[in-house]
Protein backbone atom coordinates (compact mmCIF):
# COMPACT_ATOMS: atom_id res chain seq x y z
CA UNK A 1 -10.21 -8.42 34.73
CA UNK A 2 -13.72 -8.42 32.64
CA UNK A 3 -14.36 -10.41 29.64
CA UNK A 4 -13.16 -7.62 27.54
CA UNK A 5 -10.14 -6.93 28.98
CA UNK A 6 -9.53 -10.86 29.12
CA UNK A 7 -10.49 -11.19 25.70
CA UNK A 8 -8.05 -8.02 24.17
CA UNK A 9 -5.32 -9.54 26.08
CA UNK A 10 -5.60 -13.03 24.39
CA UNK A 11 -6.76 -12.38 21.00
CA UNK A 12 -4.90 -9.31 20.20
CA UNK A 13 -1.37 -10.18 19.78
CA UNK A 14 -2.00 -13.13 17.64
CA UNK A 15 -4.14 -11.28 15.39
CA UNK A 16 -1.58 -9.21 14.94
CA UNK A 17 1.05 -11.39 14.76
CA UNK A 18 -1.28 -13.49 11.70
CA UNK A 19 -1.69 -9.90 10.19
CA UNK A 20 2.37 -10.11 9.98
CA UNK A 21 2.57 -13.32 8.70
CA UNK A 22 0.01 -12.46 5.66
CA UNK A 23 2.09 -9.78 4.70
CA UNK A 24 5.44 -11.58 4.79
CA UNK A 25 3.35 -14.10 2.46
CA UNK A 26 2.29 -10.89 0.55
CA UNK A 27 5.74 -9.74 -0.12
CA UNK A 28 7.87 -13.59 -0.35
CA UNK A 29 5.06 -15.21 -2.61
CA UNK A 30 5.84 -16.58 -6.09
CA UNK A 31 4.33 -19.87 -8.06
CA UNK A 32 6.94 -22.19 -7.02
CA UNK A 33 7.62 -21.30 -3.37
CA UNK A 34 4.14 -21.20 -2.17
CA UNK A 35 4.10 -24.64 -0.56
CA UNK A 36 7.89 -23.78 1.23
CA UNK A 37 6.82 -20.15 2.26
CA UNK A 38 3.77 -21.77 4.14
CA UNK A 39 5.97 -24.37 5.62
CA UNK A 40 7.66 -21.68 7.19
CA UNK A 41 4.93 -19.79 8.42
CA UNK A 42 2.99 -22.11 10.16
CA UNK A 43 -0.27 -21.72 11.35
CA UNK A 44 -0.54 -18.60 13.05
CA UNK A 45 -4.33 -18.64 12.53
CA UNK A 46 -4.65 -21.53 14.78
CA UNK A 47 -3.61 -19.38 18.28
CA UNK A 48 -6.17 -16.69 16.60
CA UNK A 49 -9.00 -19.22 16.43
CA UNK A 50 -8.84 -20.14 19.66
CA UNK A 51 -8.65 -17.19 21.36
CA UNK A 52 -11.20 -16.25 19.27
CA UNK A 53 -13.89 -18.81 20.06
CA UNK A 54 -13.33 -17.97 23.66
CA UNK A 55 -14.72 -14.92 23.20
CA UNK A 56 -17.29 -13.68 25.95
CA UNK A 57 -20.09 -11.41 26.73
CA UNK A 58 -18.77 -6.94 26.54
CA UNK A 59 -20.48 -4.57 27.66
CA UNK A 60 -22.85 -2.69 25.06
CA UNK A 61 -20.06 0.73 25.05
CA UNK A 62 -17.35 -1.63 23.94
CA UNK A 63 -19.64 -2.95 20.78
CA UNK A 64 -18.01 -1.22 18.13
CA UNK A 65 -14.05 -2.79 19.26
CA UNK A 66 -15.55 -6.12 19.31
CA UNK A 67 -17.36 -5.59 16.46
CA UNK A 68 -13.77 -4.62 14.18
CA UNK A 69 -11.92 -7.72 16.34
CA UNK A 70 -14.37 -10.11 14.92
CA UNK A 71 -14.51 -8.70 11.64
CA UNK A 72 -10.59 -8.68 10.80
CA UNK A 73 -10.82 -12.40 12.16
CA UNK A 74 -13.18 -12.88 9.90
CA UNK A 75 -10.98 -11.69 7.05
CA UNK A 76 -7.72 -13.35 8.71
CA UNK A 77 -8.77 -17.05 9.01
CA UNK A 78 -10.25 -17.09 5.38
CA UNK A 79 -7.05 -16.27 4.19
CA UNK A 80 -4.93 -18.44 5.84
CA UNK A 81 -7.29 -21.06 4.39
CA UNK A 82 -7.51 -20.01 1.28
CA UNK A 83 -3.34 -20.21 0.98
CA UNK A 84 -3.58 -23.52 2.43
CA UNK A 85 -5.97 -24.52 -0.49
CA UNK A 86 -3.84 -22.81 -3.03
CA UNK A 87 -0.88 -24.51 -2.09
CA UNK A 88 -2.17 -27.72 -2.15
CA UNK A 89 -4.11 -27.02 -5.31
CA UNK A 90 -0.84 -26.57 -7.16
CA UNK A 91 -0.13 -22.81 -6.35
CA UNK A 92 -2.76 -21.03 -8.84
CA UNK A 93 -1.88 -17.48 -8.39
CA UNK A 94 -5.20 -16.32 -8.85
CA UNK A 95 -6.18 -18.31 -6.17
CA UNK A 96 -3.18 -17.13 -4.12
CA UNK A 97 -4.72 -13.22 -4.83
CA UNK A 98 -7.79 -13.53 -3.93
CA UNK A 99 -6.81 -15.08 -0.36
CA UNK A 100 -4.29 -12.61 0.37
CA UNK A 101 -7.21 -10.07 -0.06
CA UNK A 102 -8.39 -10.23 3.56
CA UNK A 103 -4.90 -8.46 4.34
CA UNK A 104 -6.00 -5.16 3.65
CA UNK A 105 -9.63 -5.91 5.00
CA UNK A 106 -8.79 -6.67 8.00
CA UNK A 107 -6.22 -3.78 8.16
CA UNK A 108 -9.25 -1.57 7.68
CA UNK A 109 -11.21 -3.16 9.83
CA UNK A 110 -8.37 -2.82 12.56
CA UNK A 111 -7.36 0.74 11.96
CA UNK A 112 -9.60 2.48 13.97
CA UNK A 113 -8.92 0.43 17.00
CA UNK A 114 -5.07 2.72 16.57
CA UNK A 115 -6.38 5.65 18.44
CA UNK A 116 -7.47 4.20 21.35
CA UNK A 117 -5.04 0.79 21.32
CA UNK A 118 -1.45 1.50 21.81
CA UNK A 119 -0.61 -1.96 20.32
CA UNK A 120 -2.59 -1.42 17.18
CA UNK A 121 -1.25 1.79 16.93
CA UNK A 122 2.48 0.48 16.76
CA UNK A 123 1.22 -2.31 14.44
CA UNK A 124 0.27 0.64 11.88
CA UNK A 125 3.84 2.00 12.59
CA UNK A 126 7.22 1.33 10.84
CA UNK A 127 9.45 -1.20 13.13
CA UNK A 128 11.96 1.39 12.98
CA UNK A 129 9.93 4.68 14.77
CA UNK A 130 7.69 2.64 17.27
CA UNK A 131 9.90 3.75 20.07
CA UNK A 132 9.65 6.96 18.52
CA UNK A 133 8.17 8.01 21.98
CA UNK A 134 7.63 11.85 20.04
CA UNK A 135 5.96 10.70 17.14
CA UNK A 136 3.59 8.00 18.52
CA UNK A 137 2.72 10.89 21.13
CA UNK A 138 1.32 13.01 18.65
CA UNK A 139 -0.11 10.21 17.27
CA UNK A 140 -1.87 9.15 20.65
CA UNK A 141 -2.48 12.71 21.54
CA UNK A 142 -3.72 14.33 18.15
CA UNK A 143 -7.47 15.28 18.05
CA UNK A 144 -10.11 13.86 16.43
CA UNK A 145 -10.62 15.55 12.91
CA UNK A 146 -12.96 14.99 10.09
CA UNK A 147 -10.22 15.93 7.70
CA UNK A 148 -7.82 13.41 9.38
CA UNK A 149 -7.39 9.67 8.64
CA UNK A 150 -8.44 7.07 6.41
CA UNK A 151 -10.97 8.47 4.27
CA UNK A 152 -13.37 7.27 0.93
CA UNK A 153 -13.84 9.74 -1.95
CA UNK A 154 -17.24 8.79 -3.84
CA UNK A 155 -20.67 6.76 -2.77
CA UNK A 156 -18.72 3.73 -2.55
CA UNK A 157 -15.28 2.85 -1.00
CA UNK A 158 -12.93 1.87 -3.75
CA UNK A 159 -15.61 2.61 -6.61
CA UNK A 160 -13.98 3.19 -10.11
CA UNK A 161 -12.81 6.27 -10.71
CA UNK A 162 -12.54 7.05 -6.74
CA UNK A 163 -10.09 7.12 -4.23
CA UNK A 164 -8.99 6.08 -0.88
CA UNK A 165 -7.06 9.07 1.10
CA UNK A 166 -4.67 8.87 4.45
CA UNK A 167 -3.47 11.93 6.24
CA UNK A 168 -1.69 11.20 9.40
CA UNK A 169 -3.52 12.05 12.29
CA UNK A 170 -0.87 15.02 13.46
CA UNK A 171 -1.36 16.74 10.19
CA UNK A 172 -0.47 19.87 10.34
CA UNK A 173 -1.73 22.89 7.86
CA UNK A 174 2.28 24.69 8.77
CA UNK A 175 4.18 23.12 6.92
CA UNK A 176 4.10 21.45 3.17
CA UNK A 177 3.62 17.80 3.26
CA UNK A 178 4.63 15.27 0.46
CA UNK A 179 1.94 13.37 -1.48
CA UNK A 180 2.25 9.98 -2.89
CA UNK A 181 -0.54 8.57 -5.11
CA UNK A 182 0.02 4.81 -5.16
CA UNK A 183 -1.61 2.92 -8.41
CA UNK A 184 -3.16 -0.46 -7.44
CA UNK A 185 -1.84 -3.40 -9.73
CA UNK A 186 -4.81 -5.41 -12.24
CA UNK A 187 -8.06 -5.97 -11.13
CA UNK A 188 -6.96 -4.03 -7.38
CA UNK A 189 -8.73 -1.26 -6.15
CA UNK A 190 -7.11 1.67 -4.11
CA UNK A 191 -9.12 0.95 -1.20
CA UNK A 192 -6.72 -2.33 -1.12
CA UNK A 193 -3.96 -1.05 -2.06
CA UNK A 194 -4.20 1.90 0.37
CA UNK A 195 -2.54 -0.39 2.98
CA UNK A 196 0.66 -1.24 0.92
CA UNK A 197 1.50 2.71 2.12
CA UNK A 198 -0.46 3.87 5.17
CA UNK A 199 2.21 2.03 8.01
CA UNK A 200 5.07 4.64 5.75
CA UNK A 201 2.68 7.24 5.44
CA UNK A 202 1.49 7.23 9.02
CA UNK A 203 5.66 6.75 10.33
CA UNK A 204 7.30 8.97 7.97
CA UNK A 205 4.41 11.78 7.20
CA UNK A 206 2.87 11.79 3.65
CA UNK A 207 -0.26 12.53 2.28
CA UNK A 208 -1.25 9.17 0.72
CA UNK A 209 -3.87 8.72 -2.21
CA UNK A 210 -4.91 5.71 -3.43
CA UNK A 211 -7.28 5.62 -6.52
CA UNK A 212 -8.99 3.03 -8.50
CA UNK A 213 -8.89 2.93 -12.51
CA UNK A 214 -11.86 3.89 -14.13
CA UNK A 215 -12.22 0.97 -16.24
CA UNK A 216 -11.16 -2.71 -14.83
CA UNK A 217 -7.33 -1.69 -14.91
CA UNK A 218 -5.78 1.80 -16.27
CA UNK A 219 -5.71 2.94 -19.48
CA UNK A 220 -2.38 1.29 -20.64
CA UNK A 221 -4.45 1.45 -23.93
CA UNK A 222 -7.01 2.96 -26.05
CA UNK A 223 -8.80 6.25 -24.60
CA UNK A 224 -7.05 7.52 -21.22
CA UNK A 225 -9.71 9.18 -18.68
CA UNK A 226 -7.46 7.98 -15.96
CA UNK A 227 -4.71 10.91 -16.45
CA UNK A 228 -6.68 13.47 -15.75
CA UNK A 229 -8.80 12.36 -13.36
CA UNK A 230 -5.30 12.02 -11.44
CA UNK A 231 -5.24 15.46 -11.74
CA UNK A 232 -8.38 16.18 -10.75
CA UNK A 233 -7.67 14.05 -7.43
CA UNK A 234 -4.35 15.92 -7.03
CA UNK A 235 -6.20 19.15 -7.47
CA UNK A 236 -8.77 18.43 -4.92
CA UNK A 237 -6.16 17.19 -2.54
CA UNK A 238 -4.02 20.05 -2.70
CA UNK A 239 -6.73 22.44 -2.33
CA UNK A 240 -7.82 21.02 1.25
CA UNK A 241 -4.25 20.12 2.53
CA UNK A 242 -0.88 21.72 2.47
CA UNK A 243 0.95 19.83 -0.35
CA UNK A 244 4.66 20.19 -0.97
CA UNK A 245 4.62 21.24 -4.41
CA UNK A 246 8.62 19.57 -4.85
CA UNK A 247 7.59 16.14 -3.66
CA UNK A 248 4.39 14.63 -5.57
CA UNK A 249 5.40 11.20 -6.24
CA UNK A 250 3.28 8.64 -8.56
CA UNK A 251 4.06 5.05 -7.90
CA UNK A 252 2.36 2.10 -8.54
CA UNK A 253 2.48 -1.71 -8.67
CA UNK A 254 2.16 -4.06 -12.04
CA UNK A 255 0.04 -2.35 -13.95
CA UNK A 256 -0.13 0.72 -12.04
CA UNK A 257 3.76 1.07 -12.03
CA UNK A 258 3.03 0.52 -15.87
CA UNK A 259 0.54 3.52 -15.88
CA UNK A 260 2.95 5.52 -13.75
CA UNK A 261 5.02 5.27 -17.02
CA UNK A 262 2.38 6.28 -19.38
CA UNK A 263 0.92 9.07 -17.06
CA UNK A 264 3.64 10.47 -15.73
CA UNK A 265 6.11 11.07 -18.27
CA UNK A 266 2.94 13.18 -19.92
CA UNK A 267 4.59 16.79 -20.53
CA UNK A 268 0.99 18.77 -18.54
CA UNK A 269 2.18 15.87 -15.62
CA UNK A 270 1.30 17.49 -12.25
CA UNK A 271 4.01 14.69 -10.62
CA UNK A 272 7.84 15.35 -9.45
CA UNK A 273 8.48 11.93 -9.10
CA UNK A 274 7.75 8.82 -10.91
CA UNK A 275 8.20 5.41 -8.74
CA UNK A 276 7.03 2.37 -10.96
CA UNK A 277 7.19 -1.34 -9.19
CA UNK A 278 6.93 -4.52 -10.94
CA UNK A 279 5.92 -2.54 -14.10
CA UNK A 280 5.92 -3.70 -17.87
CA UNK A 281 7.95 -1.19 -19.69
CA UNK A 282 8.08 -1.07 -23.67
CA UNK A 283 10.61 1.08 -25.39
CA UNK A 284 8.15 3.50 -27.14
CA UNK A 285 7.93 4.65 -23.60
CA UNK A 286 10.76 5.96 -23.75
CA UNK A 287 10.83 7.45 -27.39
CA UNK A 288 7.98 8.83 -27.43
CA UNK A 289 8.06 10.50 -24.13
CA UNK A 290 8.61 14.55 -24.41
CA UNK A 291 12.55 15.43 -23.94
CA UNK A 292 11.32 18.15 -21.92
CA UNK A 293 9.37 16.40 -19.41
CA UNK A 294 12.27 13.53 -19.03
CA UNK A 295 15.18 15.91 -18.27
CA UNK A 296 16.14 15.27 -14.63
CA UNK A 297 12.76 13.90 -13.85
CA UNK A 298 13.66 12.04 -11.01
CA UNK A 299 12.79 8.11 -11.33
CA UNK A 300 12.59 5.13 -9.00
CA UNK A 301 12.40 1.69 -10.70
CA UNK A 302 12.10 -1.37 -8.13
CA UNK A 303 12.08 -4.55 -10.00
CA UNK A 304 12.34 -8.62 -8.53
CA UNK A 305 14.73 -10.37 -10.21
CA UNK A 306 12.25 -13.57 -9.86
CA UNK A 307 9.65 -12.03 -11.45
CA UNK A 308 7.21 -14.45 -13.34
CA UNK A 309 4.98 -11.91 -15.15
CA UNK A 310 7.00 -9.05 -16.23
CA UNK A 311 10.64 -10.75 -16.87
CA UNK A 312 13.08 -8.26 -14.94
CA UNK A 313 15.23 -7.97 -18.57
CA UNK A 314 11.73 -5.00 -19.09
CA UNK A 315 13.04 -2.93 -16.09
CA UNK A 316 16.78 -2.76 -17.00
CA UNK A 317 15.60 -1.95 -20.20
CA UNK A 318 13.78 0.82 -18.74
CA UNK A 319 16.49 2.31 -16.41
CA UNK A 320 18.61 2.04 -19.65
CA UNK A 321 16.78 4.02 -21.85
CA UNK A 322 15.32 6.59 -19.76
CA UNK A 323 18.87 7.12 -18.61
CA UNK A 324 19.85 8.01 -21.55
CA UNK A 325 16.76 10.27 -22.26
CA UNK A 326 18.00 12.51 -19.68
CA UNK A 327 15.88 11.03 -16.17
CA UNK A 328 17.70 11.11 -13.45
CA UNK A 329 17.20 7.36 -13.04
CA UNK A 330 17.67 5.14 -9.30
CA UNK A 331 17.47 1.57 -9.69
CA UNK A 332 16.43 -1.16 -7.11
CA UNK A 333 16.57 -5.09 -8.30
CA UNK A 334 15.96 -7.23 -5.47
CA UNK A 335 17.08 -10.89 -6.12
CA UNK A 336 14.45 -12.65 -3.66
CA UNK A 337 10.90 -10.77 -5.01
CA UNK A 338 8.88 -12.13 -7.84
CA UNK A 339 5.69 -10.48 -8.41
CA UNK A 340 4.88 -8.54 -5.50
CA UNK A 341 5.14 -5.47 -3.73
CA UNK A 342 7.88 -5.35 -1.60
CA UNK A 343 6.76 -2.89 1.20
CA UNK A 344 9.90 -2.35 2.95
CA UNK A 345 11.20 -0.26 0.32
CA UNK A 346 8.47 2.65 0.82
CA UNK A 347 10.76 4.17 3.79
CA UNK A 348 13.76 4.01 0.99
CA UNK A 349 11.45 5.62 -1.59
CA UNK A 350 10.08 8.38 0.37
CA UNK A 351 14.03 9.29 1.58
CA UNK A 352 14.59 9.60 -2.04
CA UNK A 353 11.87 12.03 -1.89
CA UNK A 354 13.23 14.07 0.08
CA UNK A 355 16.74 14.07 -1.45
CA UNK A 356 15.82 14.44 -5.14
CA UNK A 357 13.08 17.51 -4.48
CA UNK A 358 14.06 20.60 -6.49
């Protein structure tokens, strides 16, 4: 074997086994279990190191895989450290955040290794279709497309008021497709957040647009540009790709589940579907929401029952009242998430999709 082929074959399925173990920290993480939850996951960054450091010499034509192996290590080992330090530090959640940022890096970094690696591709895959032997052969065997992918909308990725886009690379123009528009949490971005959604998008096929506030977080008060450049971005999506018109869903975690609220229950809403995770909810939502708009409007409200920042007593509020404003209201409480996003609900979410569409 050559270096390279050594080298793929000893650094690859750690790396992607650390990738896993970030986002089980990502989902299980919460003030007082940090220390336990990285008892349990050990130190998967250690086998990555190593196999790492043994890197040799590639031949010039293979620059550009090395080049995305070294830089989602280089976003992988940071963050294992960075937990570490957090843990020990006393489990400062800011702290926590910031590590768990070189998740989604490395993601992107990794991504466009999926077209030519078949075990990156089934990385990006839900566990449940990667021996989907149809679907990850259109996957494998779809052609290269400019309007196919992960793309960037403005001069820089993740900008404010931009967006980060996904469509799968079998994307058809023959038949609709559903959209989701996912709404980073605080101080996120959508070119972060993007990966929350792409392994569902890619698995179950969905459009998937991920913006980024225009100010630091959305416009949960004061002036509201956010709203309509939403529907601007839904606009400009729609024109270039074949959109299902009965399945645009808005979802969105912390304060973009929050702004899912505010947004979409707008009457001039171009959304089906409202999907709001880990959100703050006050009542006036409800009341002041038009009738109109809230009749049937189909809603998805996932909540952890251990949540630290938004006490879960603000969801069942929410399913409550809107309930009883006429929404056609599903509710999720999961008794082991705090404040996260608890990705293995997407699949669940975009079934509902597809069940509730008019």
């Amino acid at each position: 074997m050559t270096d390279a082929t050594e080298d793929l074959s000893r650094l690859l399925p750690p790396l992607l086994g650390a990738l896993e173990a970030l986002g089980f920290v990502a989902r299980y993480v919460s003030p007082e279990g940090l220390p336990a939850l990285m008892a349990a996951v050990g130190e998967p960054d250690t086998a990555v190191r190593a196999a790492y450091d043994q890197m040799g010499t590639w031949p010039p034509g293979l620059s550009d895989v090395r080049q995305a192996l070294e830089s989602a290590c280089g976003e992988v080992l940071p963050a294992f450290e960075g937990l570490r330090a957090a843990a020990e530090a006393g489990a400062d959640m800011g702290q926590v955040y910031r590590a768990l940022r070189g998740l989604p890096r490395a993601q992107e970094a990794l991504y466009p290794l999926a077209a030519g690696l078949a075990p990156v591709s089934r990385f990006f895959l839900d566990p449940s279709v990667r021996g989907d032997a149809a679907l990850v052969g259109a996957l494998a065997e779809a052609a290269p497309r400019e309007d196919t992918g992960v793309m960037q909308a403005g001069q820089q990725p993740g900008e404010r008021g931009g967006f980060s886009l996904y469509v799968p690379e079998h994307y058809s123009e023959d038949r609709a497709w559903p959209l989701v528009v996912a709404l980073h949490g605080g101080a996120g971005s959508g070119r972060s957040f993007l990966w929350s959604w792409l392994r569902d998008a890619r698995s179950f096929g969905a459009i998937l647009v991920a913006p980024t506030a225009v100010g630091d977080t959305w416009a949960l008060t004061g002036p509201d540009p956010d709203t309509p450049n939403l529907a601007r971005i839904v606009e400009a999506v729609g024109a270039h790709w074949n959109i299902d018109a009965r399945r645009r869903l808005l979802t969105g975690m912390s304060d973009g589940g929050t702004f899912s609220y505010v947004s979409g229950l707008e009457p001039g809403s171009p959304f089906t579907h409202l999907a709001p995770v880990a959100a703050a909810f006050h009542p006036m939502l409800a009341a002041m929401a038009d009738s109109g708009r809230l009749q049937g409007l189909p809603i998805h409200i996932v909540h952890g029952a251990l949540d630290w920042m938004f006490p879960v007593d603000m969801a069942r509020e929410a399913q409550g009242l809107l309930a009883a404003a006429g929404a056609a209201v599903t509710y999720r409480e999961l008794p082991d998430l705090a404040h996260a996003y608890p990705r293995e609900l997407n699949r669940e979410i975009l079934a509902w999709l597809e069940a509730t569409a008019g």
